[in-house]
PDB file of N, CA and C in Angstrom:
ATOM      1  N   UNK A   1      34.052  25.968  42.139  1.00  0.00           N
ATOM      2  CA  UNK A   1      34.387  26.746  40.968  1.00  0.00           C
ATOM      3  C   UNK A   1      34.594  25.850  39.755  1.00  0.00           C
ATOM      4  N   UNK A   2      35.909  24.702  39.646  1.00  0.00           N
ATOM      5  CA  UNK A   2      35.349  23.819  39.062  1.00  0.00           C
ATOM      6  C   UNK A   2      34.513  23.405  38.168  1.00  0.00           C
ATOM      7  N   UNK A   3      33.327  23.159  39.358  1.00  0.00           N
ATOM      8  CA  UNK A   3      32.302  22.225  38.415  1.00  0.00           C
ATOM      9  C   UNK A   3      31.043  22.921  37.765  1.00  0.00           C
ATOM     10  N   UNK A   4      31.490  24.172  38.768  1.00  0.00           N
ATOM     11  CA  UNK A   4      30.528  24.945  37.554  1.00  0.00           C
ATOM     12  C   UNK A   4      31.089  25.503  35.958  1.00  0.00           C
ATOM     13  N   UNK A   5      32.199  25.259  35.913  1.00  0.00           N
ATOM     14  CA  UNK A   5      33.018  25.426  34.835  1.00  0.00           C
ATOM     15  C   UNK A   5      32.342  24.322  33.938  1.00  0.00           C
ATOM     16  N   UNK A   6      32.216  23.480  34.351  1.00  0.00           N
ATOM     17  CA  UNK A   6      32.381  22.024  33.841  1.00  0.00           C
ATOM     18  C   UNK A   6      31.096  22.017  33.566  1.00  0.00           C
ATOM     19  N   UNK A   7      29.843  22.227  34.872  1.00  0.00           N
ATOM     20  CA  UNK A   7      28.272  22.537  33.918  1.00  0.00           C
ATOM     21  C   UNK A   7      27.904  23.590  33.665  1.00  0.00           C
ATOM     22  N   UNK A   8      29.130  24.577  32.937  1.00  0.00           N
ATOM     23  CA  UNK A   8      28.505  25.876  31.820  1.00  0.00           C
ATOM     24  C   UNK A   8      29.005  25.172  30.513  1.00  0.00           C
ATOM     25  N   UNK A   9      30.312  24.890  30.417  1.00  0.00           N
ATOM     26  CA  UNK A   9      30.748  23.851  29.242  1.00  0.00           C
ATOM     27  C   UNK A   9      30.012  23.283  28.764  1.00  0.00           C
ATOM     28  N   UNK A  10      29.238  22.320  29.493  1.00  0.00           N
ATOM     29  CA  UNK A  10      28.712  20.915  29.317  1.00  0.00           C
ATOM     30  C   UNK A  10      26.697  21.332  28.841  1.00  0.00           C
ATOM     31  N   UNK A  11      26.554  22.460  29.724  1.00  0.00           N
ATOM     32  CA  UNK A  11      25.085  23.511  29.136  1.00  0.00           C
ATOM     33  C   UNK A  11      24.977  23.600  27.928  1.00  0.00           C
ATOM     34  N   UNK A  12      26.575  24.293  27.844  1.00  0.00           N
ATOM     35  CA  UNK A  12      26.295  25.465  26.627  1.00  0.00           C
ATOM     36  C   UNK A  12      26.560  24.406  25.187  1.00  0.00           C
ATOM     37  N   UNK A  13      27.445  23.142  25.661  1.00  0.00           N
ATOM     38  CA  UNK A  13      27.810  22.605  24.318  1.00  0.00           C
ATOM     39  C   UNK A  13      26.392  21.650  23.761  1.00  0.00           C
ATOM     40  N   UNK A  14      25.920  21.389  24.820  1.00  0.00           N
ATOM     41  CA  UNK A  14      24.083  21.022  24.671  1.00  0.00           C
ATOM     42  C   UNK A  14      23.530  21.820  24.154  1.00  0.00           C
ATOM     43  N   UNK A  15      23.503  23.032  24.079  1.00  0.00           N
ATOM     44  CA  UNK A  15      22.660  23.767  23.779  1.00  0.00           C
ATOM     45  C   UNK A  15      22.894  24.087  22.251  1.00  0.00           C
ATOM     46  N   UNK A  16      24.132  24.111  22.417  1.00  0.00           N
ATOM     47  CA  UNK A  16      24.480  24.309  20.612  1.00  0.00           C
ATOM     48  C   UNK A  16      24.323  22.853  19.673  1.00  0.00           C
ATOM     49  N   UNK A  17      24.350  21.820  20.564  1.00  0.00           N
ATOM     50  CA  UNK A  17      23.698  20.656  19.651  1.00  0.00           C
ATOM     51  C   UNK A  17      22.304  20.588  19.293  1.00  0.00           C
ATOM     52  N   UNK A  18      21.397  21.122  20.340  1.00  0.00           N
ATOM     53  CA  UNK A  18      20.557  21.560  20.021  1.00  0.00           C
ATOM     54  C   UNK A  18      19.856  22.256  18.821  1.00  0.00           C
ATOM     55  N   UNK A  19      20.386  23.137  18.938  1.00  0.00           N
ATOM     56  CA  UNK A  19      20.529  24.399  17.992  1.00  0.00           C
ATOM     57  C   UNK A  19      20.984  23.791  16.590  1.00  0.00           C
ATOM     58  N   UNK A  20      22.054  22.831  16.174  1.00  0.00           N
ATOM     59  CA  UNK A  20      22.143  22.237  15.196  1.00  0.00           C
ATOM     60  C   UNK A  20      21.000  21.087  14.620  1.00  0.00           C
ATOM     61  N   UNK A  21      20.260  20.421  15.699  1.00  0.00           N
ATOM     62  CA  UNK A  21      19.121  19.638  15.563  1.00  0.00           C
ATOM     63  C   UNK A  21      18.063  21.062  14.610  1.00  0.00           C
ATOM     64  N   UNK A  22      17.979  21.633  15.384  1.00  0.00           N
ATOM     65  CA  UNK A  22      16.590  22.637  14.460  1.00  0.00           C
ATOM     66  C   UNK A  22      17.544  23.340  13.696  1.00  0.00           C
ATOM     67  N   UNK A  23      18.446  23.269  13.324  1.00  0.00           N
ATOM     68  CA  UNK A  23      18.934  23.963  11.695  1.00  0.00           C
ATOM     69  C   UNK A  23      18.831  23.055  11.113  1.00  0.00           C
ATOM     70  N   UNK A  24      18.612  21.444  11.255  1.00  0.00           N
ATOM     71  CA  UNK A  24      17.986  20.291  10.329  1.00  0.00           C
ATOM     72  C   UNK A  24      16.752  20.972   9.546  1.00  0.00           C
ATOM     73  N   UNK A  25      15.867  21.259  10.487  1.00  0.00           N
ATOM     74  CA  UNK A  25      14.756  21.172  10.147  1.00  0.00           C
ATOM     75  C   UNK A  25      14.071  22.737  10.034  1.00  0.00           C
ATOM     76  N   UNK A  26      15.414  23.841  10.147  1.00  0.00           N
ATOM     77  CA  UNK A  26      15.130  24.660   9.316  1.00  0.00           C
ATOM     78  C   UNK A  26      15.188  25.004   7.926  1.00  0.00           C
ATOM     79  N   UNK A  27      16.440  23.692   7.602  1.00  0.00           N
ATOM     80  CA  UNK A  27      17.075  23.701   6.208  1.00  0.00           C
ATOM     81  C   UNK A  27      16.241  22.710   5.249  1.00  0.00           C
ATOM     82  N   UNK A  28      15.487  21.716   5.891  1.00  0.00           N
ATOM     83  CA  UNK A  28      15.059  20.276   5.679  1.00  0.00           C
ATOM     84  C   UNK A  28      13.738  21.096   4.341  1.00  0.00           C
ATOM     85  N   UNK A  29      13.244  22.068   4.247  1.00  0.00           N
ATOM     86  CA  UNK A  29      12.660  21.802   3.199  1.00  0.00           C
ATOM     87  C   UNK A  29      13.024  22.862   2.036  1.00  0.00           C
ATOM     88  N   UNK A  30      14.089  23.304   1.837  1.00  0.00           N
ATOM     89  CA  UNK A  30      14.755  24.075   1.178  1.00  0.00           C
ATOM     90  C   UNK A  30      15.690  22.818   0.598  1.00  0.00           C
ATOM     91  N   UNK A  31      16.653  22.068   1.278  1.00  0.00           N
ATOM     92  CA  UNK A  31      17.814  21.563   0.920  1.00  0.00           C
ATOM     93  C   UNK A  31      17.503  20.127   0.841  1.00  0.00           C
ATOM     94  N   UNK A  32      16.639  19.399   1.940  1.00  0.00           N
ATOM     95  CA  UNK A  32      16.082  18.074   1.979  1.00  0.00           C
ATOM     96  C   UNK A  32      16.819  17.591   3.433  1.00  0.00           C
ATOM     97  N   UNK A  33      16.391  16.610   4.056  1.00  0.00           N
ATOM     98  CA  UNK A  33      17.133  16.229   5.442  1.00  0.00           C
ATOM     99  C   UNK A  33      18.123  14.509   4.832  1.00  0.00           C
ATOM    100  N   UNK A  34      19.201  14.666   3.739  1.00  0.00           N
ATOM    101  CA  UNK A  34      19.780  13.995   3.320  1.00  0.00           C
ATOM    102  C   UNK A  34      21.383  14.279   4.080  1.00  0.00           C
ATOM    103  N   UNK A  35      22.588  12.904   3.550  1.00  0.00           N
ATOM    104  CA  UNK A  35      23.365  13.090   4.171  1.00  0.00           C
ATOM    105  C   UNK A  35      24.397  14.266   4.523  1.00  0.00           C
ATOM    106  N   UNK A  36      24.084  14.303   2.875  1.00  0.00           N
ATOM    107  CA  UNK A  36      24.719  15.987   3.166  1.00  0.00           C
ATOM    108  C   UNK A  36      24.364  17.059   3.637  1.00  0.00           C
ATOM    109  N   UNK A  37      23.398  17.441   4.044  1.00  0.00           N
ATOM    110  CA  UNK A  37      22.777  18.230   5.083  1.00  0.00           C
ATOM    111  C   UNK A  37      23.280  18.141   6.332  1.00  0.00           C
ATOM    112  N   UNK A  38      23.225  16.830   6.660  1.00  0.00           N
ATOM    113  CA  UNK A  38      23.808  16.824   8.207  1.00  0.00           C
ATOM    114  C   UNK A  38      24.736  16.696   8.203  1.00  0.00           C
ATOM    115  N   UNK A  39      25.491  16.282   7.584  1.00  0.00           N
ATOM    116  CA  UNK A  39      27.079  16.308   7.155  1.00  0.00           C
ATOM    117  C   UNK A  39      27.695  17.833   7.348  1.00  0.00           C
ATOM    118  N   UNK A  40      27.320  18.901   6.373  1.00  0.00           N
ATOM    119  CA  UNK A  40      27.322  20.265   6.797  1.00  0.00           C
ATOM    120  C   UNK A  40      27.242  20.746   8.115  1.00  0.00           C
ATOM    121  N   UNK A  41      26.213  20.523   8.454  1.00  0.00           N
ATOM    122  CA  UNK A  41      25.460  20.878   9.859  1.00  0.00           C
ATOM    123  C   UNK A  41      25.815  20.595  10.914  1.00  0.00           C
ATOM    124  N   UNK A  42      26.683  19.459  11.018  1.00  0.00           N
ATOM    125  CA  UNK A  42      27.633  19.039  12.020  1.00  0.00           C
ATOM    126  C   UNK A  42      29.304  19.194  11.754  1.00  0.00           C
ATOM    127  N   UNK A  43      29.562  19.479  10.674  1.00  0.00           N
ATOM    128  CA  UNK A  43      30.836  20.034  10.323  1.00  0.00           C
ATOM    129  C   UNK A  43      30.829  21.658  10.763  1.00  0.00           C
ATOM    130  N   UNK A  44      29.718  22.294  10.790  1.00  0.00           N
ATOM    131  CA  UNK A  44      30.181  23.574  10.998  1.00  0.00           C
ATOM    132  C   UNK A  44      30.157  23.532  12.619  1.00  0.00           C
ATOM    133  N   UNK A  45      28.898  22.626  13.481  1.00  0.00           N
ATOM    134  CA  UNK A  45      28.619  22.823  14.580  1.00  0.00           C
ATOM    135  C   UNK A  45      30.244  22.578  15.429  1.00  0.00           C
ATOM    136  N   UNK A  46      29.792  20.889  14.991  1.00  0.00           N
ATOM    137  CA  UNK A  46      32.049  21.338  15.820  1.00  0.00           C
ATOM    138  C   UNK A  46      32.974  21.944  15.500  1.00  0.00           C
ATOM    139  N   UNK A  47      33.160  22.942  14.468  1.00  0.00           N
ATOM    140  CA  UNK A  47      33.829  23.553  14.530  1.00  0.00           C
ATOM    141  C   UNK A  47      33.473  24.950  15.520  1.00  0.00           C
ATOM    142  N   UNK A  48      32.628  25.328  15.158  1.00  0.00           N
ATOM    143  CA  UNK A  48      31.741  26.182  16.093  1.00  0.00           C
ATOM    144  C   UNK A  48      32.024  26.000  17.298  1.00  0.00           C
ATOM    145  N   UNK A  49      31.875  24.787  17.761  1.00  0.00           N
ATOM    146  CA  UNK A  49      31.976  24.129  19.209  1.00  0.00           C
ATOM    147  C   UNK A  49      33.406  24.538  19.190  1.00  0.00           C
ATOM    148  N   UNK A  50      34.508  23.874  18.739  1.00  0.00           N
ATOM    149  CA  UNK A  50      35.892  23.836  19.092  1.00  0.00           C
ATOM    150  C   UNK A  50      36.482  25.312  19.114  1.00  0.00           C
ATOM    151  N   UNK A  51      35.979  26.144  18.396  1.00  0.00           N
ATOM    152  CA  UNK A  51      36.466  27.480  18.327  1.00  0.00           C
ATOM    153  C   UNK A  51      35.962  28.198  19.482  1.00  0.00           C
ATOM    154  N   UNK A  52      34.926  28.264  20.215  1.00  0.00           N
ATOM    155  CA  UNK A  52      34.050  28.601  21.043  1.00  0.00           C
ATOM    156  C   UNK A  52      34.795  28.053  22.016  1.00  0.00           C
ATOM    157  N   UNK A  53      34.918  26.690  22.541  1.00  0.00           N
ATOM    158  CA  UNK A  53      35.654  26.433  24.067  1.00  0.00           C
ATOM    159  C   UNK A  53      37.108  27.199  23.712  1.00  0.00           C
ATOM    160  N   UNK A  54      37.984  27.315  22.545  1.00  0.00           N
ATOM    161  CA  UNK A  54      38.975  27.840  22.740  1.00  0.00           C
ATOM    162  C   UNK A  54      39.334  29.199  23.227  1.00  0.00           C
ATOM    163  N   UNK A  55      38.513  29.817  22.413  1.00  0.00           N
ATOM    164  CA  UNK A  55      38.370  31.339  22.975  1.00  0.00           C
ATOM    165  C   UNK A  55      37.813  31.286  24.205  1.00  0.00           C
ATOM    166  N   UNK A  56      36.613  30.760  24.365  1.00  0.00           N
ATOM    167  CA  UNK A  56      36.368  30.677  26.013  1.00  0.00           C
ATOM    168  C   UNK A  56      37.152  30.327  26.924  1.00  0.00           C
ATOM    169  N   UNK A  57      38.215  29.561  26.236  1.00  0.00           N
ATOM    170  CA  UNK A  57      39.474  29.638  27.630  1.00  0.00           C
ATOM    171  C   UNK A  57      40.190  30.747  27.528  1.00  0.00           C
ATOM    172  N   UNK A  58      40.671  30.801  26.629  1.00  0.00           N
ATOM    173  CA  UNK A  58      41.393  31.609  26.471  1.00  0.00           C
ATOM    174  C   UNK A  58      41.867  32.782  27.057  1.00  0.00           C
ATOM    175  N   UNK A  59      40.235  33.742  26.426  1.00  0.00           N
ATOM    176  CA  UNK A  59      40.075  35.369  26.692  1.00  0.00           C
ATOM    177  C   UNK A  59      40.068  35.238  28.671  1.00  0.00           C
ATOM    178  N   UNK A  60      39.020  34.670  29.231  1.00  0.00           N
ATOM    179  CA  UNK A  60      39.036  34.770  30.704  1.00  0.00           C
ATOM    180  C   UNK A  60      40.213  34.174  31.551  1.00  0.00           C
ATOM    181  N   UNK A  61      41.331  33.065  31.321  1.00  0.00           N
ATOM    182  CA  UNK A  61      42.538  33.250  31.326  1.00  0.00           C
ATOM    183  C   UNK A  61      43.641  34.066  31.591  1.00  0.00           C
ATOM    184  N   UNK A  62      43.356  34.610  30.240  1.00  0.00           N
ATOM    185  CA  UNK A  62      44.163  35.793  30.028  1.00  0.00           C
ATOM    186  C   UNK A  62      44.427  36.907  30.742  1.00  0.00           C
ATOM    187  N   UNK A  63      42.775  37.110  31.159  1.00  0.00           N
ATOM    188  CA  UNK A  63      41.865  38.798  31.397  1.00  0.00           C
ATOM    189  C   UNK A  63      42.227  37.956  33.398  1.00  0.00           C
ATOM    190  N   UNK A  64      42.280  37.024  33.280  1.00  0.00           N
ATOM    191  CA  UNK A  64      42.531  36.797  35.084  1.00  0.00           C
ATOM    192  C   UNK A  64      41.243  36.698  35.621  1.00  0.00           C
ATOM    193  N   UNK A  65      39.529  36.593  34.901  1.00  0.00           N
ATOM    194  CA  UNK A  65      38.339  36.921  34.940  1.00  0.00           C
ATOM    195  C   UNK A  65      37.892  35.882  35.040  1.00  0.00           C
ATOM    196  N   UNK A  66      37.192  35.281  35.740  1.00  0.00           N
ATOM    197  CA  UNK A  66      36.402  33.830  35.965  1.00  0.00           C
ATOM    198  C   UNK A  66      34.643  35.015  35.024  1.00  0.00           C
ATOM    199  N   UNK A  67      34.454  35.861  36.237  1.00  0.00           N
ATOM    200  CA  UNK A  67      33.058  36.463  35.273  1.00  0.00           C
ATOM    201  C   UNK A  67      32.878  36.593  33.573  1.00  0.00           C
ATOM    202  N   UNK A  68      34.407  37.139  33.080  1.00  0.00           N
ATOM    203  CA  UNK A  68      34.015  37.352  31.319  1.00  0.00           C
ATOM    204  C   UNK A  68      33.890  36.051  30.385  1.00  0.00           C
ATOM    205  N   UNK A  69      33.463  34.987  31.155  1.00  0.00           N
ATOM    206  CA  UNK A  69      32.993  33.503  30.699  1.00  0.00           C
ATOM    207  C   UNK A  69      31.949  33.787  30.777  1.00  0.00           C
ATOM    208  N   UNK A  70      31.106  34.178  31.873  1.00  0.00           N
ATOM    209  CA  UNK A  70      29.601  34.130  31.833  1.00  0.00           C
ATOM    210  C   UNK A  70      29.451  34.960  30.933  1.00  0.00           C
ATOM    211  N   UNK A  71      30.294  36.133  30.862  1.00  0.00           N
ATOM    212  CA  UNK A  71      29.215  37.388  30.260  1.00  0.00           C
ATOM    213  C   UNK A  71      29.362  37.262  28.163  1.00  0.00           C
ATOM    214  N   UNK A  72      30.596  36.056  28.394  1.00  0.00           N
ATOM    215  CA  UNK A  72      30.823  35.512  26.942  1.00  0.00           C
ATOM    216  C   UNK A  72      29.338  34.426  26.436  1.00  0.00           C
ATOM    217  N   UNK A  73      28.930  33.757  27.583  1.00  0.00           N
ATOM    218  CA  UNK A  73      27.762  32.814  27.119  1.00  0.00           C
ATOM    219  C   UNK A  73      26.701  33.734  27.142  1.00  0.00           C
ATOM    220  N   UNK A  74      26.314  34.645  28.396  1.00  0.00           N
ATOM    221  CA  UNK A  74      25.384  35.458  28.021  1.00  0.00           C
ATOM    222  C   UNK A  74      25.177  36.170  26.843  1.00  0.00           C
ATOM    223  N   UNK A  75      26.222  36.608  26.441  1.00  0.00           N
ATOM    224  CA  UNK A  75      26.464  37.197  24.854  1.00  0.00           C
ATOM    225  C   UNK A  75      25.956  36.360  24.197  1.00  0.00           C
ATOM    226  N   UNK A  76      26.609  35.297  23.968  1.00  0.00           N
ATOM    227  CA  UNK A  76      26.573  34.302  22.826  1.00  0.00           C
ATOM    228  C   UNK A  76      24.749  33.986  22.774  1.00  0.00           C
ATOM    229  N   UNK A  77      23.980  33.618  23.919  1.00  0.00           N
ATOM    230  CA  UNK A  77      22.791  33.436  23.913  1.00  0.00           C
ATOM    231  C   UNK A  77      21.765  34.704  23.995  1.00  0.00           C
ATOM    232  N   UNK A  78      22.262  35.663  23.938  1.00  0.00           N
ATOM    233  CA  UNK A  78      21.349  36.487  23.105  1.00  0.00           C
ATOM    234  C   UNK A  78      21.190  36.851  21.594  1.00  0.00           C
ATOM    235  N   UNK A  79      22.592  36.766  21.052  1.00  0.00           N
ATOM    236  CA  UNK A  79      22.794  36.462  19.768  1.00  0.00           C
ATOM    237  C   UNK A  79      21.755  35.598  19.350  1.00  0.00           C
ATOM    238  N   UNK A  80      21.842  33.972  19.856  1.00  0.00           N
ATOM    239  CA  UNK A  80      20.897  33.191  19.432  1.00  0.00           C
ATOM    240  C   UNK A  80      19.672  33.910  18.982  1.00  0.00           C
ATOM    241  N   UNK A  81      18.806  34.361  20.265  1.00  0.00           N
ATOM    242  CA  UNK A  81      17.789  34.325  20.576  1.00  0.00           C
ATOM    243  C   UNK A  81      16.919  35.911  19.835  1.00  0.00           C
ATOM    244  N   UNK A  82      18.550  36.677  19.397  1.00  0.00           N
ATOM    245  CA  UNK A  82      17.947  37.597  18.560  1.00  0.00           C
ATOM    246  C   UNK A  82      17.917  37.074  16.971  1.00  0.00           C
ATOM    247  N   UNK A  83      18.616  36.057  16.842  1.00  0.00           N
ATOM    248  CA  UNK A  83      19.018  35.360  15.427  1.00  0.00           C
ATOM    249  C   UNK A  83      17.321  34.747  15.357  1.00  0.00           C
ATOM    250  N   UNK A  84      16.448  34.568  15.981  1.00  0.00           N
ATOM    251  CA  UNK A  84      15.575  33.493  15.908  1.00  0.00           C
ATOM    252  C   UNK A  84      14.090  34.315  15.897  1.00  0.00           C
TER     253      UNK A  84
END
């Protein structure tokens, strides 16, 4: 139980670095791929990140629910994938 905790964490926070790599280079010819670009882009991502593991502990915690973690990333990655 564990360590699958540990590689959904460790997935999902990849995946959102990811995801900040191609908002480079969605922004890169509108804004330019200068410091402040990524400066932004990684200021919002960890925050993103840090707010995201918090609530992800949090709510399933709370709720006594090991499942409403998954069904929080499943959420979260359809969002993406309808965002795109």
């Amino acid at each position: 139980m564990r360590s699958t905790l540990f590689l959904t964490v460790f997935l999902s926070g990849a995946a959102v670095l990811v995801l900040d790599i191609l908002g480079t280079r969605f922004l890169s010819p509108y804004f330019g791929a200068n410091l402040y670009v990524w400066s932004a882009l990684i200021s919002v991502t960890l925050l993103a990140l840090a707010l995201g593991c918090w609530l992800g502990g949090r709510l399933p915690d709370a709720r006594g629910s090991p499942l409403l973690l998954d069904q929080i990333v499943v959420a979260a990655a359809l969002l993406v994938a309808v965002g795109h």
